[in-house]
N, C-alpha and C. Protein backbone atom coordinates (compact mmCIF):
# COMPACT_ATOMS: atom_id res chain seq x y z
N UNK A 1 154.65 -45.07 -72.69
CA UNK A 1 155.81 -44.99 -73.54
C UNK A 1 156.44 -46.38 -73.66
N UNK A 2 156.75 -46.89 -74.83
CA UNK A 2 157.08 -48.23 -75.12
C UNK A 2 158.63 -48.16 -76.47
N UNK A 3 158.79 -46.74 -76.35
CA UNK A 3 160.10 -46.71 -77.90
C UNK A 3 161.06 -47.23 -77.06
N UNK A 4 161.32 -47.50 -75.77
CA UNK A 4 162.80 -48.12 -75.47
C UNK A 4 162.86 -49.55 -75.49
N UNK A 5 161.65 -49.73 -74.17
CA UNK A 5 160.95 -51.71 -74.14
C UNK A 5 161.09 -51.92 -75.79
N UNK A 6 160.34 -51.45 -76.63
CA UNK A 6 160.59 -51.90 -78.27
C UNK A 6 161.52 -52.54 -78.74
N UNK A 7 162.96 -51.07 -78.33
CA UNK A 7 164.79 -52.10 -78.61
C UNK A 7 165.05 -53.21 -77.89
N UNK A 8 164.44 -53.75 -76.93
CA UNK A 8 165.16 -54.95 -76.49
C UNK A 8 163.91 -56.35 -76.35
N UNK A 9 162.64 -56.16 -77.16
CA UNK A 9 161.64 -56.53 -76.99
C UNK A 9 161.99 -57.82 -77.94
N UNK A 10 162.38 -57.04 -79.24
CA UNK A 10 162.54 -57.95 -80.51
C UNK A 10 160.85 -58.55 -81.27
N UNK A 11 160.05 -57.80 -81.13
CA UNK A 11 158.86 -58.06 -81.33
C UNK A 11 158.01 -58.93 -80.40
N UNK A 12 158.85 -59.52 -79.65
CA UNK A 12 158.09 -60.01 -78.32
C UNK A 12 156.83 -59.44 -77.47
N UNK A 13 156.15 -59.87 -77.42
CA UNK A 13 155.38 -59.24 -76.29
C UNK A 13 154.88 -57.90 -76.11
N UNK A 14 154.14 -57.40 -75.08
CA UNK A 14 153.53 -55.98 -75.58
C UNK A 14 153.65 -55.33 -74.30
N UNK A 15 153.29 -53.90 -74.44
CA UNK A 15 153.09 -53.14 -73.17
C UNK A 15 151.72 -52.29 -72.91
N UNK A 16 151.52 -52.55 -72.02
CA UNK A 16 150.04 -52.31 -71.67
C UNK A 16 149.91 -51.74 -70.32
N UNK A 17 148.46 -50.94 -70.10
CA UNK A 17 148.34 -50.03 -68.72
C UNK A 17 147.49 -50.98 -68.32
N UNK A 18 147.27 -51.24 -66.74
CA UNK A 18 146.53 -51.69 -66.29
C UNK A 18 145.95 -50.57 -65.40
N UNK A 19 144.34 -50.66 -65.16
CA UNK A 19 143.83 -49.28 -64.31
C UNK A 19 143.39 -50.13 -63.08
N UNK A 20 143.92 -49.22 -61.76
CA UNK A 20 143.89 -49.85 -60.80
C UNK A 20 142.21 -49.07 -60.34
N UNK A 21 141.86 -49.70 -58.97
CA UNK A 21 140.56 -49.17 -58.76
C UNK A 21 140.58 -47.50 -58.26
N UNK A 22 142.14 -46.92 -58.54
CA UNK A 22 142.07 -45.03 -57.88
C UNK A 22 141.65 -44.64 -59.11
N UNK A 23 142.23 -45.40 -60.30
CA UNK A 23 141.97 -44.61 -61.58
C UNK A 23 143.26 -44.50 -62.12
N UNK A 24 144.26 -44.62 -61.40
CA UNK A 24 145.84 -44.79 -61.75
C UNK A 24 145.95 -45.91 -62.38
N UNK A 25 147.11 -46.03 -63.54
CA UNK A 25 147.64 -47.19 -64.22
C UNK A 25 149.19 -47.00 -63.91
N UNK A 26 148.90 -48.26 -63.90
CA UNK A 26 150.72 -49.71 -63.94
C UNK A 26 150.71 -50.04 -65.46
N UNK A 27 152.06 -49.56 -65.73
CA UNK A 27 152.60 -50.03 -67.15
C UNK A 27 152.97 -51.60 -66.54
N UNK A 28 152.90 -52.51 -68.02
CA UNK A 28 153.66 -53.75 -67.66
C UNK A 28 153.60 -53.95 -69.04
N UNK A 29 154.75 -55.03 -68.93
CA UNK A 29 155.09 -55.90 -69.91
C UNK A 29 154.55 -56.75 -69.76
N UNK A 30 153.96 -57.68 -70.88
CA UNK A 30 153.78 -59.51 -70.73
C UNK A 30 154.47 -59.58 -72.33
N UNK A 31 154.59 -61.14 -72.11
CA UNK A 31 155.41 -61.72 -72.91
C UNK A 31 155.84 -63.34 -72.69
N UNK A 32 155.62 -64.36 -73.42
CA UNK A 32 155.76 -65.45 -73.04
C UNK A 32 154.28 -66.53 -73.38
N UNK A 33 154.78 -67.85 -72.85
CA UNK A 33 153.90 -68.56 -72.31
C UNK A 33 154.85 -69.61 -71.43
N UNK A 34 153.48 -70.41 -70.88
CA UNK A 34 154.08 -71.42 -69.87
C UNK A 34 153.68 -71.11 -68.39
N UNK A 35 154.47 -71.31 -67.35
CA UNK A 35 154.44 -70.81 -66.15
C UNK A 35 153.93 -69.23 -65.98
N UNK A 36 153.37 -69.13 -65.11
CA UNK A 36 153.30 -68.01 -64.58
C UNK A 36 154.75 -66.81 -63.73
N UNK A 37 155.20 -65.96 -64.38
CA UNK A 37 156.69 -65.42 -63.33
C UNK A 37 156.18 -64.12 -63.66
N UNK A 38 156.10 -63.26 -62.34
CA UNK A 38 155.84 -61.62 -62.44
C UNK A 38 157.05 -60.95 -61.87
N UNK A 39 157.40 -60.04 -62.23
CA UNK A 39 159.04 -59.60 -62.46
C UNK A 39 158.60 -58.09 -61.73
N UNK A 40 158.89 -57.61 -60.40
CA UNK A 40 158.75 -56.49 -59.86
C UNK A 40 160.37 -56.38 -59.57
N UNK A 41 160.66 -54.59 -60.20
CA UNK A 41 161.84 -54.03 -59.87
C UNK A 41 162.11 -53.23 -58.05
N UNK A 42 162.87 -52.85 -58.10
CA UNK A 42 163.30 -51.98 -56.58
C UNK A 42 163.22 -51.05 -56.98
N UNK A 43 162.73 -50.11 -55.99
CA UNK A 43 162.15 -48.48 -55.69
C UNK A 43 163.16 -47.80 -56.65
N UNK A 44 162.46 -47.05 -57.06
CA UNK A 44 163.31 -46.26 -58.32
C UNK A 44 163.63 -46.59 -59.50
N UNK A 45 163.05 -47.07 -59.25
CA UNK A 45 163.94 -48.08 -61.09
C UNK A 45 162.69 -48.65 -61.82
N UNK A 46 162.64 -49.22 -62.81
CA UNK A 46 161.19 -49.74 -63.92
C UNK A 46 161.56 -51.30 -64.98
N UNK A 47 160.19 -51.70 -64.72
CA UNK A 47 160.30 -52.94 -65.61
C UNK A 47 161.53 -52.61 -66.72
N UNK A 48 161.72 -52.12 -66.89
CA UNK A 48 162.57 -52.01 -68.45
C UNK A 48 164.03 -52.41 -67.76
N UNK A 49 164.61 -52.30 -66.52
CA UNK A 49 165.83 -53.37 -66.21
C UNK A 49 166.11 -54.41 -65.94
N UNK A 50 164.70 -55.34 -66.38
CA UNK A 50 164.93 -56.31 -66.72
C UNK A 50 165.31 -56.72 -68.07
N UNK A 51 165.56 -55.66 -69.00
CA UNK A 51 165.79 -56.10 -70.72
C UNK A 51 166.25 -56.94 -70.82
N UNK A 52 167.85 -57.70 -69.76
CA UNK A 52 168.55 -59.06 -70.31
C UNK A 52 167.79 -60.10 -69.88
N UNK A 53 167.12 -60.05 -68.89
CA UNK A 53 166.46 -61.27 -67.98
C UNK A 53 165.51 -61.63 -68.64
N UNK A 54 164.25 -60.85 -69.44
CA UNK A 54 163.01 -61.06 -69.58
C UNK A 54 163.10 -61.91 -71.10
N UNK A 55 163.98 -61.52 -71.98
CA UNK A 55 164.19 -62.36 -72.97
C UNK A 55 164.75 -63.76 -73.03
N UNK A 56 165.38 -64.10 -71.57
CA UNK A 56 165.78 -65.28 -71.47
C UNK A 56 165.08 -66.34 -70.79
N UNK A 57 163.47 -65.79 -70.65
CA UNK A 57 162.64 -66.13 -69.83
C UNK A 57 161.31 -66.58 -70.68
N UNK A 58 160.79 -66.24 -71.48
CA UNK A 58 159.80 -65.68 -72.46
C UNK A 58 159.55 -67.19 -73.33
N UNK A 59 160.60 -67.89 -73.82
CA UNK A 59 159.83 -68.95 -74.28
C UNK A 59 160.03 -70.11 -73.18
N UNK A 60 159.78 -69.57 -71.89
CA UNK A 60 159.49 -71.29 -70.71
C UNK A 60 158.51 -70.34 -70.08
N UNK A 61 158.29 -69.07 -70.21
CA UNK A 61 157.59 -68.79 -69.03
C UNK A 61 156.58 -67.80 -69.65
N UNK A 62 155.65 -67.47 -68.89
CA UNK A 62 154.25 -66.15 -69.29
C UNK A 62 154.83 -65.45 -68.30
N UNK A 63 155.87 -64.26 -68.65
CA UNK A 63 156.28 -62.91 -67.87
C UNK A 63 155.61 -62.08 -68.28
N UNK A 64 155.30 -61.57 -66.83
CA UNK A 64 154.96 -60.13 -66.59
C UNK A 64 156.05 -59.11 -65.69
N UNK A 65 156.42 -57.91 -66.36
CA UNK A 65 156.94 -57.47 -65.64
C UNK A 65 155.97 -55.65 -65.69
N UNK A 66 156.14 -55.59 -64.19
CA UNK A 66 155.20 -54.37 -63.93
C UNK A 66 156.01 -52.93 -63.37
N UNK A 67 155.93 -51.96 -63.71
CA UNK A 67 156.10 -50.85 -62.81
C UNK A 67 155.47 -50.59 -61.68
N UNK A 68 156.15 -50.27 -60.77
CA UNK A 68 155.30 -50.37 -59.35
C UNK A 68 154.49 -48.20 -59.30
N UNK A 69 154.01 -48.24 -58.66
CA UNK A 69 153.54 -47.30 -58.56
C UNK A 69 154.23 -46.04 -58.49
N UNK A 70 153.75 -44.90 -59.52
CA UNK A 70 154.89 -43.74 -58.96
C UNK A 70 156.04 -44.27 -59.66
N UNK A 71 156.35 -44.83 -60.31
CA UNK A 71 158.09 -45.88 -60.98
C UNK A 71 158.11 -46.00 -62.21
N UNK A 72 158.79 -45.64 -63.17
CA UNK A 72 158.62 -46.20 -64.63
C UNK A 72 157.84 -45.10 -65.37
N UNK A 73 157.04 -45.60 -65.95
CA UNK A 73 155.86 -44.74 -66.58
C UNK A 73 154.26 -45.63 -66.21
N UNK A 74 154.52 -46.05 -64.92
CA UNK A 74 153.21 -45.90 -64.20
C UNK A 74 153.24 -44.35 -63.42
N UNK A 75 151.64 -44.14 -63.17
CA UNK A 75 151.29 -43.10 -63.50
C UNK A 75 151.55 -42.66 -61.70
N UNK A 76 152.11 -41.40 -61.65
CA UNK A 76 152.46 -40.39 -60.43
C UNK A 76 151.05 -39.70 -59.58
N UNK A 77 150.79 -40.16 -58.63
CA UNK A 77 149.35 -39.69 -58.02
C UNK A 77 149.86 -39.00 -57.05
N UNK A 78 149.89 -37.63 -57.29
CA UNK A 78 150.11 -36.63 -56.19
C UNK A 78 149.21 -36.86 -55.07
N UNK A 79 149.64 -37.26 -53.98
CA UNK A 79 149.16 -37.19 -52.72
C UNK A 79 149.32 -38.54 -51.88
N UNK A 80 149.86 -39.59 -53.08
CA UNK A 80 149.76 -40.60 -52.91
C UNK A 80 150.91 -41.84 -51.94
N UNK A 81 150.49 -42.51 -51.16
CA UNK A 81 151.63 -42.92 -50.27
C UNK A 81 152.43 -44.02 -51.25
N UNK A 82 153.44 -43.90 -51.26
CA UNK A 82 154.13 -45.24 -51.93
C UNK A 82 154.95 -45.97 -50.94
N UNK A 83 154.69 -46.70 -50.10
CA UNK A 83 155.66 -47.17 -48.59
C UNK A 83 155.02 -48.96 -49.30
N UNK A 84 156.12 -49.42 -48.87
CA UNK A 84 155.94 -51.00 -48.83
C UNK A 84 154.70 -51.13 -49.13
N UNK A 85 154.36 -51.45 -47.82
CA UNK A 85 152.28 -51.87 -48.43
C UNK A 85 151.97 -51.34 -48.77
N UNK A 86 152.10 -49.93 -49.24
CA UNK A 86 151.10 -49.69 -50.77
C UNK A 86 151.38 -50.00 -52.30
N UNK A 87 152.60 -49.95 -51.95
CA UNK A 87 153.21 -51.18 -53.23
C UNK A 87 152.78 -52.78 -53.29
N UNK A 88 152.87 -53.23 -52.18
CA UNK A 88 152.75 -54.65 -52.42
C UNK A 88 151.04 -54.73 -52.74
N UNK A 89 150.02 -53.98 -51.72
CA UNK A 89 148.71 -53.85 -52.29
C UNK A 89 148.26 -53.35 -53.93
N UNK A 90 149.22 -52.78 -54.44
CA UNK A 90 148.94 -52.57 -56.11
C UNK A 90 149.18 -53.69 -56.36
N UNK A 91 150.80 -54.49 -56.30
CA UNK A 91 151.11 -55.34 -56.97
C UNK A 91 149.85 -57.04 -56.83
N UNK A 92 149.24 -56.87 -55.61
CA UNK A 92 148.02 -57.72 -55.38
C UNK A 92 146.86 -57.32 -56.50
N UNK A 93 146.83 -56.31 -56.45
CA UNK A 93 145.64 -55.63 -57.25
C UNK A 93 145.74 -56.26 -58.63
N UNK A 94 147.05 -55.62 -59.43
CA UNK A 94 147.46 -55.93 -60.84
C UNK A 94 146.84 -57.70 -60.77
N UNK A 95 147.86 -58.09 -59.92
CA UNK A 95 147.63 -60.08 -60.53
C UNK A 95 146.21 -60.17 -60.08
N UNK A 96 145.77 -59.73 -59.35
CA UNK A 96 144.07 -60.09 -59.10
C UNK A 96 143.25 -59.51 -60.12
N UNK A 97 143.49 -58.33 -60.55
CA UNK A 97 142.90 -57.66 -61.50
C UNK A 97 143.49 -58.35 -62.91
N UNK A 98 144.16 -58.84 -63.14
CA UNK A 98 144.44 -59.38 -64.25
C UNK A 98 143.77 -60.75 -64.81
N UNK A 99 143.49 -61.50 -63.50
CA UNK A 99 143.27 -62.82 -63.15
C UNK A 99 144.11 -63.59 -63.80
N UNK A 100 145.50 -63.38 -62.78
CA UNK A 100 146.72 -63.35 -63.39
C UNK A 100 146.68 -65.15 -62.54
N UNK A 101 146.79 -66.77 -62.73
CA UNK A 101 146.71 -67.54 -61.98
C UNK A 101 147.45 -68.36 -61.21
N UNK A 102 147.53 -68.94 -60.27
CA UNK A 102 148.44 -69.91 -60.01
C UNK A 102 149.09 -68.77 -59.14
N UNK A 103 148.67 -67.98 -58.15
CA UNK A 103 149.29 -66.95 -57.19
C UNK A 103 148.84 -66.98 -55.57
N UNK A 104 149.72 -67.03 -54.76
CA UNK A 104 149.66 -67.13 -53.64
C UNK A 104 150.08 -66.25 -52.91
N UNK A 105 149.68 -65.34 -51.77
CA UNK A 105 150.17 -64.65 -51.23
C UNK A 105 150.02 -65.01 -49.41
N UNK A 106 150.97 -66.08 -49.22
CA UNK A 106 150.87 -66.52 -47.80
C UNK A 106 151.53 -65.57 -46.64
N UNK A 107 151.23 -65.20 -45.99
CA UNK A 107 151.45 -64.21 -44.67
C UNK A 107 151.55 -62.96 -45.46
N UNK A 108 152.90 -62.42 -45.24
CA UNK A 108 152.88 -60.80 -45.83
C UNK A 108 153.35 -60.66 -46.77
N UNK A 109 153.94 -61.73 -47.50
CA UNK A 109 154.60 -62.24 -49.04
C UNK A 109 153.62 -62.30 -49.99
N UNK A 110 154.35 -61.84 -50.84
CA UNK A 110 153.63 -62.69 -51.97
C UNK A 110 154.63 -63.70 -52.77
N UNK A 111 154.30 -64.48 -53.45
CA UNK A 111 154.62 -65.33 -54.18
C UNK A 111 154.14 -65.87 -55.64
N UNK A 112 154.77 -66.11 -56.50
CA UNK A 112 154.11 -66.71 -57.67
C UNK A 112 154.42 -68.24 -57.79
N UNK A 113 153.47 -68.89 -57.63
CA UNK A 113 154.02 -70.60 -57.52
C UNK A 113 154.02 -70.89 -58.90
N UNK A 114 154.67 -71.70 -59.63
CA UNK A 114 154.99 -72.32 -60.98
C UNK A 114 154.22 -73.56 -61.14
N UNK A 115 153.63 -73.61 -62.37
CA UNK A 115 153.06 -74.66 -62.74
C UNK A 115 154.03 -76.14 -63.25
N UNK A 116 155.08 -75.80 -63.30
CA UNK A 116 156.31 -76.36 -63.77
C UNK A 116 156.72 -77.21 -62.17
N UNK A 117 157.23 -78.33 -62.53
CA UNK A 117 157.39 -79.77 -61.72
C UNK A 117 158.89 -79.24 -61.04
N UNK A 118 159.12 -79.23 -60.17
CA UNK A 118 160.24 -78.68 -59.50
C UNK A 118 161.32 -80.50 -59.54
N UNK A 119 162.53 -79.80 -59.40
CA UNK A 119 163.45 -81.09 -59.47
C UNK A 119 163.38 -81.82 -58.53
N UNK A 120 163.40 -82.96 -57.88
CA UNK A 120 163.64 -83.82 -56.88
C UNK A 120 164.77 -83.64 -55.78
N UNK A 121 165.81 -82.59 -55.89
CA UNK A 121 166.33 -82.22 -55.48
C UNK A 121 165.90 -80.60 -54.58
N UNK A 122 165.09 -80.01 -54.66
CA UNK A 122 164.96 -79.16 -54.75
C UNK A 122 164.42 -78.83 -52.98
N UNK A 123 164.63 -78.06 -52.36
CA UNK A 123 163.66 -77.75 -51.05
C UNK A 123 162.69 -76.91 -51.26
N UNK A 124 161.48 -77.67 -50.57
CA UNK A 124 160.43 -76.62 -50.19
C UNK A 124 160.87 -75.81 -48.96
N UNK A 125 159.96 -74.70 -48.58
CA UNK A 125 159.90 -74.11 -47.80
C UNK A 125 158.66 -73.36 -47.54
C-alpha cells in the first residue's frame, strides 16, 4: 500500500517490497541520490513517520526508509519472533540484499557510513 507515502512523496521516489530469504517482504521507500542514509522507525510505528524528514533529505542523500518486520505494511509472519535481533538481522538482510553500499556493521551496531567529507570539526568515534 503506497496511497498515503504518495501525499507526502510529491512524486519523489518509489515504494517497493523487498523479499527476504523466509519469503516475507519489507516495504521501503527509496528516494534520493548522493550518500547512502537508511531511515529505520521504533517498534510500532512505519517508514511513513518519517514524511517531514525524508523530503528534507532526498536531494543530498539516497534514502531508504524500511518497515521493520511485522510494522507498516511489511508483511506479518505468524509464528514469527520480532525481538531486537531479529529485527536488526532483517534490517542486515535488506542492505545486503539490496547491495545497498558503503555499510558497516561494527560489533552489534549497525551503521551507515557517508560518502560525504565530514567537517573538520567533527568527532569520530
Amino acid at each position: 500500500m503506497s496511497t498515503y507515502t504518495d501525499t507526502w512523496t510529491d512524486g519523489h521516489g518509489t515504494v517497493q517490497y523487498f523479499t527476504r530469504s523466509d519469503g516475507s517482504r519489507l516495504r521501503y521507500f527509496t528516494a534520493g541520490s548522493g550518500p547512502v542514509l537508511v531511515l529505520m522507525h521504533t517498534v510500532r510505528t512505519q517508514l511513513d513517520y518519517f514524511h517531514r524528514v525524508i523530503p528534507q533529505l532526498w536531494d543530498s542523500f539516497t534514502v531508504y526508509a524500511v518497515d521493520l518486520p511485522g510494522m507498516g505494511w511489511s508483511d506479518i509472519v505468524p509464528g514469527a519472533h520480532y525481538e531486537e535481533p531479529d529485527l536488526r538481522a532483517a534490517v542486515v538482510e535488506f542492505v545486503t540484499g539490496l547491495d545497498i553500499h558503503d555499510v558497516t556493521w561494527p560489533g552489534n551496531r549497525l551503521a551507515v557510513r557517508s560518502r560525504c567529507r565530514r567537517p573538520s570539526t567533527s568527532r569520530t568515534g
